[in-house]
C-alpha atoms as a PDB file:
ATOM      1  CA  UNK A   1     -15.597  71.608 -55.168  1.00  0.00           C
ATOM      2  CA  UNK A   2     -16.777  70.320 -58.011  1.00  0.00           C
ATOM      3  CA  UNK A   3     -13.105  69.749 -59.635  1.00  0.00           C
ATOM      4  CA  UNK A   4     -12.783  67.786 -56.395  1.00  0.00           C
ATOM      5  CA  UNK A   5     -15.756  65.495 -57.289  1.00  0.00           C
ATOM      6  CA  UNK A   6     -14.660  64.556 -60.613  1.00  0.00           C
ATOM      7  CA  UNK A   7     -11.296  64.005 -59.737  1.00  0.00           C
ATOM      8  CA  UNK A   8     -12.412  61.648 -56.520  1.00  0.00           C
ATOM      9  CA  UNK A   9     -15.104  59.757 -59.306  1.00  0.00           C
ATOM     10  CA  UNK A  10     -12.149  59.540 -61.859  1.00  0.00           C
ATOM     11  CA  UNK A  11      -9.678  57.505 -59.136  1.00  0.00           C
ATOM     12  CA  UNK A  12     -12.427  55.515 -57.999  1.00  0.00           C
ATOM     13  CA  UNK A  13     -13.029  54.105 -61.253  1.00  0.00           C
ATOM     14  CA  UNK A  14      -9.751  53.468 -61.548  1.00  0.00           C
ATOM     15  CA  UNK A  15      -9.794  51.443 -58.341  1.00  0.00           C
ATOM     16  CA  UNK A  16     -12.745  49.634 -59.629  1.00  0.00           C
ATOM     17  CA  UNK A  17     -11.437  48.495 -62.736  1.00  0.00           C
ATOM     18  CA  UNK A  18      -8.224  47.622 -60.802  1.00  0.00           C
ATOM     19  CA  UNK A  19     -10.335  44.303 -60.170  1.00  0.00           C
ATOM     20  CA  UNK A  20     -11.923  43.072 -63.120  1.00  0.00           C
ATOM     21  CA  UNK A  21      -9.396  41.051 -65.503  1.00  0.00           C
ATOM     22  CA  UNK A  22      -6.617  42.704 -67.516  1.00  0.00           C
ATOM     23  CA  UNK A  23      -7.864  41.724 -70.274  1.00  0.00           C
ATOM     24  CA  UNK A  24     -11.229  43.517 -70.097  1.00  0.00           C
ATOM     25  CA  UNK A  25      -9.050  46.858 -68.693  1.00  0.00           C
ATOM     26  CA  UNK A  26      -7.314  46.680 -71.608  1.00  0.00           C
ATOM     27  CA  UNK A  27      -9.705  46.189 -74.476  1.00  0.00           C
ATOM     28  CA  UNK A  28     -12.049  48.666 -72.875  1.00  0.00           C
ATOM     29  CA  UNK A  29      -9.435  51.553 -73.319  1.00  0.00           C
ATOM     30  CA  UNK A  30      -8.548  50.008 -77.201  1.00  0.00           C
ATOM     31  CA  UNK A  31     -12.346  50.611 -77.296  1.00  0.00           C
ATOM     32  CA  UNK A  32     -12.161  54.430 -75.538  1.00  0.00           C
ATOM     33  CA  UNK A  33      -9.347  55.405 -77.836  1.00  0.00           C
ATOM     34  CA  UNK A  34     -10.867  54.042 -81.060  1.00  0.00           C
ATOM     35  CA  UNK A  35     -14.210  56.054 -80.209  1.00  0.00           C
ATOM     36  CA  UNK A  36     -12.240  59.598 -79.179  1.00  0.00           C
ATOM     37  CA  UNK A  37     -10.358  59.977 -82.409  1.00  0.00           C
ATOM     38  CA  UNK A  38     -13.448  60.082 -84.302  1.00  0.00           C
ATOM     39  CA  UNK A  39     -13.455  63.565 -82.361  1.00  0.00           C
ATOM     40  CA  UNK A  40     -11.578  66.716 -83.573  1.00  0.00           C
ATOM     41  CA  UNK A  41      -9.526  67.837 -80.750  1.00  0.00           C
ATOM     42  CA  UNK A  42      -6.388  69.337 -79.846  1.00  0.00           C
ATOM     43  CA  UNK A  43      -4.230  66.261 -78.883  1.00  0.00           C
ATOM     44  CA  UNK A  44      -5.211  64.479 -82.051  1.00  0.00           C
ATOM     45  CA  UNK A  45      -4.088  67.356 -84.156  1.00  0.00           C
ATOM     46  CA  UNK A  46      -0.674  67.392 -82.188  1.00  0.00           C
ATOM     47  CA  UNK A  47      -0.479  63.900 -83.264  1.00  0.00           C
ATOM     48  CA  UNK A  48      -1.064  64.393 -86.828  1.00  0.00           C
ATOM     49  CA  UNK A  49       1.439  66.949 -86.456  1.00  0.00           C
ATOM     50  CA  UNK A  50       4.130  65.502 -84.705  1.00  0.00           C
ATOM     51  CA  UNK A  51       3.763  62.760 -87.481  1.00  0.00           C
ATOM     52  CA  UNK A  52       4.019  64.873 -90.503  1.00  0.00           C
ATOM     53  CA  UNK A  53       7.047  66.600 -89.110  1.00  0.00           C
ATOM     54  CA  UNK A  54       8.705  63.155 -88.337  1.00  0.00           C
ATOM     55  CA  UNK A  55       7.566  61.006 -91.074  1.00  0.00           C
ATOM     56  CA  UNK A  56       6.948  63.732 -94.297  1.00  0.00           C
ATOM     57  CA  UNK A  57       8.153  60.814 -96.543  1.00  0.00           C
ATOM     58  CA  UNK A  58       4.834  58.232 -95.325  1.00  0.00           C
ATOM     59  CA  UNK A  59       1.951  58.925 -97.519  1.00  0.00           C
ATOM     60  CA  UNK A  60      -0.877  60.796 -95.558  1.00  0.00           C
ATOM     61  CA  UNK A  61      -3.086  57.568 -95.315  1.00  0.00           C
ATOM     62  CA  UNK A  62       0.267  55.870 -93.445  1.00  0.00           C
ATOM     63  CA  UNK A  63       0.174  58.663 -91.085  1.00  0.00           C
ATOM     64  CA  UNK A  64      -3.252  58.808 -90.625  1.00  0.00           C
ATOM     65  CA  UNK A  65      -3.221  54.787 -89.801  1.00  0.00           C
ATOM     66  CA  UNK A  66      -0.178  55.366 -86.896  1.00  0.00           C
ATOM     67  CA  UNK A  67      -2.345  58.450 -85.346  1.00  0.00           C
ATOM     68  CA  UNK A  68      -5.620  56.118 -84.962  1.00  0.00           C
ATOM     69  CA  UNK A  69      -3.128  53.247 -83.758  1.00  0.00           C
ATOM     70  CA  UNK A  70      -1.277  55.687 -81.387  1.00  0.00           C
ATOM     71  CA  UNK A  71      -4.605  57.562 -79.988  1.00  0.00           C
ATOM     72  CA  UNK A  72      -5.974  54.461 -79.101  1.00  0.00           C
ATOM     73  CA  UNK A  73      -2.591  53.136 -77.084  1.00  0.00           C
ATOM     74  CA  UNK A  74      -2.893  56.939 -75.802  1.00  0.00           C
ATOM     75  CA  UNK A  75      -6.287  56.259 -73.719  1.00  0.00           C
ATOM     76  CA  UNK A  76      -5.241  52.352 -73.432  1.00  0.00           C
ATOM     77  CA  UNK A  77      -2.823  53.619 -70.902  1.00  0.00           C
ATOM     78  CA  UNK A  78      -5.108  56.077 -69.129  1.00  0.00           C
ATOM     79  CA  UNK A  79      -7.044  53.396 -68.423  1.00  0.00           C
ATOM     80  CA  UNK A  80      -4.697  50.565 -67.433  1.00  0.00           C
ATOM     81  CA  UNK A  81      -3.237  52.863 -64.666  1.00  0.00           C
ATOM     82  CA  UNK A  82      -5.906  51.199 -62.892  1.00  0.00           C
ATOM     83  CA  UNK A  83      -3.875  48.463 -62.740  1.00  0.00           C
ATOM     84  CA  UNK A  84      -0.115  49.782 -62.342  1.00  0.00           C
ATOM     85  CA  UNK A  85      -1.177  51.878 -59.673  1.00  0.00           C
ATOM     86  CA  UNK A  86      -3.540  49.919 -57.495  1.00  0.00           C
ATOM     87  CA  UNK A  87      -3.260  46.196 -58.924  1.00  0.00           C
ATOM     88  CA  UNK A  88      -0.949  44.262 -55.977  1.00  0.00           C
ATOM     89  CA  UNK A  89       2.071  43.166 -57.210  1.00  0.00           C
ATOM     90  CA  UNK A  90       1.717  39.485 -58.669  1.00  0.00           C
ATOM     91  CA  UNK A  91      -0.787  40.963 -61.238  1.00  0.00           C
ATOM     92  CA  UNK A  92       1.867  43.179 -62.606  1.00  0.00           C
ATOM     93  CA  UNK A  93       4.138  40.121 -62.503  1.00  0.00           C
ATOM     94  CA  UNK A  94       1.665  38.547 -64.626  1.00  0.00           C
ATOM     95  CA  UNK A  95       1.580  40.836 -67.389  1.00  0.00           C
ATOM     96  CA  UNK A  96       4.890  42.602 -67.377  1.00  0.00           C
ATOM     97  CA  UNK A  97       7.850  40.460 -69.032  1.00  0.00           C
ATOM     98  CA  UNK A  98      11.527  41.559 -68.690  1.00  0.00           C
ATOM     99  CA  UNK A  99      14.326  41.165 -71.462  1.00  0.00           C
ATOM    100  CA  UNK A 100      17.267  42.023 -69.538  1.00  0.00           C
ATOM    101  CA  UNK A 101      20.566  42.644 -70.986  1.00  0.00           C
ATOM    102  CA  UNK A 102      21.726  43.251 -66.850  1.00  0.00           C
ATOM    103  CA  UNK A 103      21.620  41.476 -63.666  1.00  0.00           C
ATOM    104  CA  UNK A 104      18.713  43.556 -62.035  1.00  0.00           C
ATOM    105  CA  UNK A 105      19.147  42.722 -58.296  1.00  0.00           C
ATOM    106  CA  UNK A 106      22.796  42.310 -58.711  1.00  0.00           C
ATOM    107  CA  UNK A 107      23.854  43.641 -55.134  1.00  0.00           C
ATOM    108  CA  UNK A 108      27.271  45.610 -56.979  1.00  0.00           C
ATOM    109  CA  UNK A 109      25.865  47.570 -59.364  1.00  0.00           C
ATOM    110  CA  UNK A 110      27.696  50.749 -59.583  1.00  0.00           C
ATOM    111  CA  UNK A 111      26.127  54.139 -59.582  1.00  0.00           C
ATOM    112  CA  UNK A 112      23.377  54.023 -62.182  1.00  0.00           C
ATOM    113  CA  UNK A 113      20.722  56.426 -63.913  1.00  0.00           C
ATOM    114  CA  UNK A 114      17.975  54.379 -65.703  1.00  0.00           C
ATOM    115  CA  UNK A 115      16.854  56.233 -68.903  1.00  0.00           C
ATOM    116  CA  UNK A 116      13.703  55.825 -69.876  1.00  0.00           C
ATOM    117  CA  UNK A 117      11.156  57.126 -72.795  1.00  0.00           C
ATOM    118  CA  UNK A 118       7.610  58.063 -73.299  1.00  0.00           C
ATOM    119  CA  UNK A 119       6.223  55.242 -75.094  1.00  0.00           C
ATOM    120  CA  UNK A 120       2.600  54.714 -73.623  1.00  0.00           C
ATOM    121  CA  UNK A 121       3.804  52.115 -71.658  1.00  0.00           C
ATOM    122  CA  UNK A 122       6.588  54.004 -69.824  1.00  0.00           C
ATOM    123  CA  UNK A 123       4.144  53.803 -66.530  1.00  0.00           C
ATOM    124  CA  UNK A 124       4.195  50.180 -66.451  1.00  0.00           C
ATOM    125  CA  UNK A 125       7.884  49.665 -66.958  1.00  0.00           C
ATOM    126  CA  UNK A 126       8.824  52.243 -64.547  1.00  0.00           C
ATOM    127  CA  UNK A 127       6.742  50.603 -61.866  1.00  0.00           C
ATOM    128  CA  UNK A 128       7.844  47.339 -62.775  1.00  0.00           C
ATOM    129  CA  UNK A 129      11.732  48.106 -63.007  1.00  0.00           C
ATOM    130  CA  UNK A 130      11.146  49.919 -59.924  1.00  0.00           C
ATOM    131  CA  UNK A 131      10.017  46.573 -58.184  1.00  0.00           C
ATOM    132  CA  UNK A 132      12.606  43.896 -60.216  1.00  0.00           C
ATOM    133  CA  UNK A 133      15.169  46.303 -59.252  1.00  0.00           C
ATOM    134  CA  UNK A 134      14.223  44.886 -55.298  1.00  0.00           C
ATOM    135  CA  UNK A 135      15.987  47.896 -53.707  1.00  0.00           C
ATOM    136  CA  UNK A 136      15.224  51.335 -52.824  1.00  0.00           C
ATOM    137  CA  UNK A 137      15.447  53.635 -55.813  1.00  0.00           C
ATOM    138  CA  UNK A 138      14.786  57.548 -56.984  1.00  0.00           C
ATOM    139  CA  UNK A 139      12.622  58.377 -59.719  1.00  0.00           C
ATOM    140  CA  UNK A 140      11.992  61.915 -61.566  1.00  0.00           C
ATOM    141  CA  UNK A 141       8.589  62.970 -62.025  1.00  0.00           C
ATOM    142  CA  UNK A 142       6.909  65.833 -63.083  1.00  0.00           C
ATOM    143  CA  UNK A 143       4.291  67.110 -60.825  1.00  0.00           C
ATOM    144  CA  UNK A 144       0.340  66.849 -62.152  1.00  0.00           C
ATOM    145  CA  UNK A 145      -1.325  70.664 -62.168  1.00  0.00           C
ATOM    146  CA  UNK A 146      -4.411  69.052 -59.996  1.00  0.00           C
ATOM    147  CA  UNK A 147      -2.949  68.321 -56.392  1.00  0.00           C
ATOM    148  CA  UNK A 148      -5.193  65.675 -55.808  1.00  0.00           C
ATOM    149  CA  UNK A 149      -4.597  63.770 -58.719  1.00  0.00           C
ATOM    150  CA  UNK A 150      -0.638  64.283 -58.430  1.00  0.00           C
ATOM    151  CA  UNK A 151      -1.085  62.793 -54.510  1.00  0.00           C
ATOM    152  CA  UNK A 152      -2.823  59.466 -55.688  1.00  0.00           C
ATOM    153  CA  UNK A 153       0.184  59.480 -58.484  1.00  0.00           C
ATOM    154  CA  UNK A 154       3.081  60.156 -56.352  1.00  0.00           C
ATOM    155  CA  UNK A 155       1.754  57.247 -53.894  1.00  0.00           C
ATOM    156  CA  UNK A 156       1.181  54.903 -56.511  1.00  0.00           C
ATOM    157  CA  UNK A 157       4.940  55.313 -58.216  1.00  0.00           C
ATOM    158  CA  UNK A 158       6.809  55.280 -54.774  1.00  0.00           C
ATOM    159  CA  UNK A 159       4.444  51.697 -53.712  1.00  0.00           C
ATOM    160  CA  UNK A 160       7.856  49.893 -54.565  1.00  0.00           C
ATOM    161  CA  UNK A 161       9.652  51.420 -52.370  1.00  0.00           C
ATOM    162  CA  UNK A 162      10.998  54.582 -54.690  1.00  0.00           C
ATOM    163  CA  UNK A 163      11.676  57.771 -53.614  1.00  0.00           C
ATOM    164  CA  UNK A 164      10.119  60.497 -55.726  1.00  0.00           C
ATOM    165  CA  UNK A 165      11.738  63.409 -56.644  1.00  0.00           C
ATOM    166  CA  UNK A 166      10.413  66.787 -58.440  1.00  0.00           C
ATOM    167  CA  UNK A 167      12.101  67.035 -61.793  1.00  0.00           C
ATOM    168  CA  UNK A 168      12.202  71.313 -60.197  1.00  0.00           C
ATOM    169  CA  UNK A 169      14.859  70.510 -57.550  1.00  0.00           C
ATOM    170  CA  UNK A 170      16.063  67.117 -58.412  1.00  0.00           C
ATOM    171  CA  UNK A 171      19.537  67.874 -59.031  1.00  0.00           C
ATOM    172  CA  UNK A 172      21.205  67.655 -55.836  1.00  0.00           C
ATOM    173  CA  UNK A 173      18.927  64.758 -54.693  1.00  0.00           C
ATOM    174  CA  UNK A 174      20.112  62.840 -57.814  1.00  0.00           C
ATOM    175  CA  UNK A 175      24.044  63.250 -57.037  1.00  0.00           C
ATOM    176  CA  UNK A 176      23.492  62.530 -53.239  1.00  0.00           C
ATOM    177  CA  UNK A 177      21.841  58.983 -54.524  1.00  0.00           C
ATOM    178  CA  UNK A 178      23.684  57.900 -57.073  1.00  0.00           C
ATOM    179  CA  UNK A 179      27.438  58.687 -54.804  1.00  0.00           C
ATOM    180  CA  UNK A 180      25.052  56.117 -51.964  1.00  0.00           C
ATOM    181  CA  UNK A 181      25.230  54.004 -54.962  1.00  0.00           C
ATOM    182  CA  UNK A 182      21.271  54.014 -55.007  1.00  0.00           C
ATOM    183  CA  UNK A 183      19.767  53.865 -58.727  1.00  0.00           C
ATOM    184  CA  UNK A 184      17.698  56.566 -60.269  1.00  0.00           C
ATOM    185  CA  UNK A 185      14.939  56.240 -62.753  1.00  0.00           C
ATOM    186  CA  UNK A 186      14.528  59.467 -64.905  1.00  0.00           C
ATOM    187  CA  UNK A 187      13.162  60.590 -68.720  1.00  0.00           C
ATOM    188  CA  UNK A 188      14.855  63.064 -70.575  1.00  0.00           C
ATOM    189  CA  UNK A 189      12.807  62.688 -74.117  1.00  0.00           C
ATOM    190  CA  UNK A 190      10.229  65.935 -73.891  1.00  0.00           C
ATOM    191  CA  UNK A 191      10.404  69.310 -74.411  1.00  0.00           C
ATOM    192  CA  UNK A 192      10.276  70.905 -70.658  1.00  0.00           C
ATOM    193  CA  UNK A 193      11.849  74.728 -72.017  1.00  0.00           C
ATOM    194  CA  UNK A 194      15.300  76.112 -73.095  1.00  0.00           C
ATOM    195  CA  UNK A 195      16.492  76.242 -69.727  1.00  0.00           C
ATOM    196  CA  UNK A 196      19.518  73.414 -69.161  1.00  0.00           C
ATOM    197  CA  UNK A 197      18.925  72.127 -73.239  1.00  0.00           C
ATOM    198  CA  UNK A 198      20.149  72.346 -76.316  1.00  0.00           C
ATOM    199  CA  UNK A 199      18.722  72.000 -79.868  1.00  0.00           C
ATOM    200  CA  UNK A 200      19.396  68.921 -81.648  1.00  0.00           C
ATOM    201  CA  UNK A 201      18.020  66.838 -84.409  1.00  0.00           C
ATOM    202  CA  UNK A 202      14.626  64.213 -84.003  1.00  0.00           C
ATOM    203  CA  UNK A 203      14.338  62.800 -86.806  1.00  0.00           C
ATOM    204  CA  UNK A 204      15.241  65.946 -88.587  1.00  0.00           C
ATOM    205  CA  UNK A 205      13.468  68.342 -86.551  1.00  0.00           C
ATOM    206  CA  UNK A 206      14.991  70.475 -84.488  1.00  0.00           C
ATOM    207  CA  UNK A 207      13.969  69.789 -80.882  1.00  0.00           C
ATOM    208  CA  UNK A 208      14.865  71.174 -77.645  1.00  0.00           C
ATOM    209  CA  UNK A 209      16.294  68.331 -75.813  1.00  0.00           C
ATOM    210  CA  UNK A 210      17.314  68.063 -71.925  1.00  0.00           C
ATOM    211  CA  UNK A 211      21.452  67.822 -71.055  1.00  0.00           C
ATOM    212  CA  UNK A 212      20.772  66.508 -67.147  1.00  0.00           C
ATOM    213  CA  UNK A 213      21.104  62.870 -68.660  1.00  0.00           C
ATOM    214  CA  UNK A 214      24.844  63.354 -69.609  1.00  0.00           C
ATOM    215  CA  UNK A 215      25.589  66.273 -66.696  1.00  0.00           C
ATOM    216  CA  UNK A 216      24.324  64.039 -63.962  1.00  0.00           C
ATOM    217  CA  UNK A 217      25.970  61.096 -65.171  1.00  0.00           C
ATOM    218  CA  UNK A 218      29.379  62.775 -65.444  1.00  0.00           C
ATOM    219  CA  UNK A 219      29.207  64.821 -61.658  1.00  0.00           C
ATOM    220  CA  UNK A 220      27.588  61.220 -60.076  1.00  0.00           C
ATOM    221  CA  UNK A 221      30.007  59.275 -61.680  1.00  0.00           C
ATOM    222  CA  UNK A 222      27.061  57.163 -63.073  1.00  0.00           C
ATOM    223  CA  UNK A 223      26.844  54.674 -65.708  1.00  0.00           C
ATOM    224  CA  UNK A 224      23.758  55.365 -67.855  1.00  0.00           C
ATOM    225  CA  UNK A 225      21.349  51.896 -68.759  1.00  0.00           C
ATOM    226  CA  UNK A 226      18.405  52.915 -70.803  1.00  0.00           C
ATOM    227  CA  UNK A 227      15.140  51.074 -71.038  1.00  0.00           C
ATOM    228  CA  UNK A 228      11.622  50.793 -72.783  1.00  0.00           C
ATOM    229  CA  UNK A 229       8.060  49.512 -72.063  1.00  0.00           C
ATOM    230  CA  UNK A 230       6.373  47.856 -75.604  1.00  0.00           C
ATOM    231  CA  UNK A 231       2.601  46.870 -75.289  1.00  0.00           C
ATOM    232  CA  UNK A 232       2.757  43.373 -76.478  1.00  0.00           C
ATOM    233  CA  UNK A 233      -0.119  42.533 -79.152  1.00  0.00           C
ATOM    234  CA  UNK A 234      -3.418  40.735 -78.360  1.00  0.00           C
ATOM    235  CA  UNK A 235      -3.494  42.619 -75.036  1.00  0.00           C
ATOM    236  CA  UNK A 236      -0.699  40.257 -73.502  1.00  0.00           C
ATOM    237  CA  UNK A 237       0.543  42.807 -71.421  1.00  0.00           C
ATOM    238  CA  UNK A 238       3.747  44.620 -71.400  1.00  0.00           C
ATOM    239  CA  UNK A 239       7.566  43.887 -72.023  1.00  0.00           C
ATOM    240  CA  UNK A 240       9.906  45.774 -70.327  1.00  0.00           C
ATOM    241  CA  UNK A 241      13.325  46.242 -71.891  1.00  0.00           C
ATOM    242  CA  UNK A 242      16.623  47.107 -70.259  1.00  0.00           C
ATOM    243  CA  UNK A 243      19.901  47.775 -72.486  1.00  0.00           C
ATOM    244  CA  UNK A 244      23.506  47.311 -71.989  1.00  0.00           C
ATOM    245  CA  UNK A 245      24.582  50.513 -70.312  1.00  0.00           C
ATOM    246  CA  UNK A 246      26.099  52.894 -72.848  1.00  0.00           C
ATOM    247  CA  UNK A 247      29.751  52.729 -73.736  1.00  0.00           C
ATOM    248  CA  UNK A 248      31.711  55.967 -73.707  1.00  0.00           C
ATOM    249  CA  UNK A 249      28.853  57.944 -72.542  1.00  0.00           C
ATOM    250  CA  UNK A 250      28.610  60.640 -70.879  1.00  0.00           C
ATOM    251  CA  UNK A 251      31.738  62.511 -73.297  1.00  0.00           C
ATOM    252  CA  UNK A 252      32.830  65.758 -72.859  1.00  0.00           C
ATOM    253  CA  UNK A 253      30.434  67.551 -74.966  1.00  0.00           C
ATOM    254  CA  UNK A 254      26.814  67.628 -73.867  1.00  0.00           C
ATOM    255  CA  UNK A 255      25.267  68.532 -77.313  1.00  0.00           C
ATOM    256  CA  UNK A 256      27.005  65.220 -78.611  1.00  0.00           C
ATOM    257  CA  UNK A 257      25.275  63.397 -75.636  1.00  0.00           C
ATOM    258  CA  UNK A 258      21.778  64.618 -76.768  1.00  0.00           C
ATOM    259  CA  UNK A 259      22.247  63.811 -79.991  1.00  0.00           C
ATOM    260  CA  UNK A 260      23.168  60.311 -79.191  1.00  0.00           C
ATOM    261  CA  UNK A 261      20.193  60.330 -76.852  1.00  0.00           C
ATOM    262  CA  UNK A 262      17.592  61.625 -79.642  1.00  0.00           C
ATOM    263  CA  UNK A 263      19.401  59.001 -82.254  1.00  0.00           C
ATOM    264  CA  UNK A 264      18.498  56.007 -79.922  1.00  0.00           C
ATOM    265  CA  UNK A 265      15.461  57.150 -79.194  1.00  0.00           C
ATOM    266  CA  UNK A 266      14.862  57.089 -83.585  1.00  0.00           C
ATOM    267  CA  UNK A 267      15.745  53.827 -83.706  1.00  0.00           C
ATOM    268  CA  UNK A 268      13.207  52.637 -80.901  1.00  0.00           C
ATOM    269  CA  UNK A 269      10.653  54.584 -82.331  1.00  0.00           C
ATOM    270  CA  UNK A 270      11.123  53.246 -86.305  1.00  0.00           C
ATOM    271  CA  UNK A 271      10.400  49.667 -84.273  1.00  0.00           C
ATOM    272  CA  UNK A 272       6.730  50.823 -82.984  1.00  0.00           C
ATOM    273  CA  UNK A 273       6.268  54.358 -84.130  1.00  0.00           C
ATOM    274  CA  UNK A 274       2.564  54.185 -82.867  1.00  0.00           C
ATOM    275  CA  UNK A 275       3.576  53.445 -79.111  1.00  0.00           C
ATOM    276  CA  UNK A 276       5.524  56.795 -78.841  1.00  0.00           C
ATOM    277  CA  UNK A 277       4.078  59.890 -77.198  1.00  0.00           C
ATOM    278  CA  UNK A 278       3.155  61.907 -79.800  1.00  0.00           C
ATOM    279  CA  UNK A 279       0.310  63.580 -78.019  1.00  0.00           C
ATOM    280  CA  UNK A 280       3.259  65.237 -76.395  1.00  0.00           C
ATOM    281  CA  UNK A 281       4.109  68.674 -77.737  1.00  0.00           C
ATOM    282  CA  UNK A 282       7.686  67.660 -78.283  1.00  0.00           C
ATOM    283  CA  UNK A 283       8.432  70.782 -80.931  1.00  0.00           C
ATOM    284  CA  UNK A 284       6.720  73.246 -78.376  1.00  0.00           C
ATOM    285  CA  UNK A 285       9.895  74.958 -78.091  1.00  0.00           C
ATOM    286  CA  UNK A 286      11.717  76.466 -81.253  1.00  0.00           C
ATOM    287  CA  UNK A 287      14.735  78.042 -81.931  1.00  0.00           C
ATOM    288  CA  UNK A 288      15.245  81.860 -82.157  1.00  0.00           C
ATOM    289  CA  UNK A 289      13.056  83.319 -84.988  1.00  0.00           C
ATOM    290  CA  UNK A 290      11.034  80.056 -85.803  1.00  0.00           C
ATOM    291  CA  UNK A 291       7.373  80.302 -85.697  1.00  0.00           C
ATOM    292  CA  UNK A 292       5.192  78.129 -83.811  1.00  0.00           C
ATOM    293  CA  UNK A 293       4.500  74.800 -84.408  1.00  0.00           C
ATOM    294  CA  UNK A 294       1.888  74.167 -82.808  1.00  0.00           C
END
């Protein structure tokens, strides 16, 4: 009951702050993050320790400069789902860009998987592709452990007309879309378990890393067009990037595929290494006889 309560409070303020200006959304959770990471706590250790892993040649004040930049993006984004999920659209026209390298709403596009990757503002640009895309679309998700909470999320995503799909039994849902020619939004950049992955390199590291990208591509006969979300400075809002689709991709070896996968993700993350996850336990997973990270 009382899980209930918070979780009904915690959605209302989100509603509320829906309507003030984006500007005061987003400051307030700059504000939220800066005061948290004062705190010891267990996601700003997995920072600090994703970081060292990644970046062991920084010097430790370097690090330590990304984490505080990162933790407050982290709670930034908590907070402006007030706006991606219950904002109308115009306001996320407002402060969402796109840089394009495709024609979005072009009515042949061939069977497509949109990759995207968990920088904090993967929520807005997956909404906001989503809606420039102006047709129906699937997206992957990965269900939230409180059922309430997952509800309000799974209604906000789909408000664009996409169809959401469990990331548990997604498979054949995926193939029957993409041979109706219907796009499909999905993320392939976390650690989710050994099953269907493969250990490959980030940025050094060995990390269990997902193969659906290149094995749904290859059975759907799907081109693969990743994309990113950047939180523009001076809380301007958002720029949402789409790429040329990727030549010669999926090939015949899956472990190849991830590796190309992880090796673009490196190269977005060198950009803006503070907007990546790295509250996510991306190392939770280690190869046979390697301790815990974590």
């Amino acid at each position: 009951m009382l899980k209930r309560f918070g979780t009904a409070c915690a959605i209302g303020i989100l509603k509320g702050l829906a309507r003030l200006p984006y500007g005061w959304i987003a400051r307030f959770g700059d504000a939220a993050g800066r005061l948290l990471y004062l705190f010891p706590s267990k996601r700003r250790r997995i920072v600090q320790i994703n970081l060292k892993l990644c970046f062991p040649h920084w010097r430790a004040a370097q690090r330590n400069t990304v984490a505080r930049r990162h933790f407050r993006h982290a709670i930034r984004s908590y907070v402006e789902r007030s706006v991606q999920w219950f904002a109308p659209a115009y306001v996320l026209e407002k402060w969402v860009e796109v840089d394009s390298a495709m024609d979005l709403t072009d009515s042949a596009l061939p069977p497509t998987i949109f990759l995207g990757f968990h920088f904090v503002g993967i929520e807005a640009g997956a909404l906001f592709l989503n809606y420039a895309l102006r047709r129906r679309c699937g997206a992957l998700y990965q269900p939230m452990s409180n059922p309430q909470m997952d509800r309000i999320a799974k209604q906000a995503r789909s408000r664009f007309n996409a169809e959401m799909m469990s990331r548990a039994d997604s498979a054949r849902a995926v193939l029957r879309m993409l041979r109706a020619r219907t796009p499909v939004m999905l993320g392939a950049d976390m650690d989710y378990g050994i099953r269907n992955s493969v250990f490959v390199p980030f940025f050094g590291v060995e990390a269990c890393t997902l193969t659906a990208v290149s094995r749904l591509a290859k059975a759907g006969g799907a081109q693969v067009v990743p994309f990113i979300s950047e939180v523009l400075p001076h809380y301007r809002g958002y720029r949402l990037k789409v790429f040329e689709a990727w030549k010669e991709y999926p090939s015949d070896d899956p472990v190849k595929d991830a590796r190309r996968m992880n090796a673009f993700l490196e190269e977005q993350i060198q950009r803006m290494p503070e907007q990546y996850y790295w509250v996510h336990r991306r190392f939770k997973t280690r190869p046979p006889g390697e301790p815990s990270i974590y």
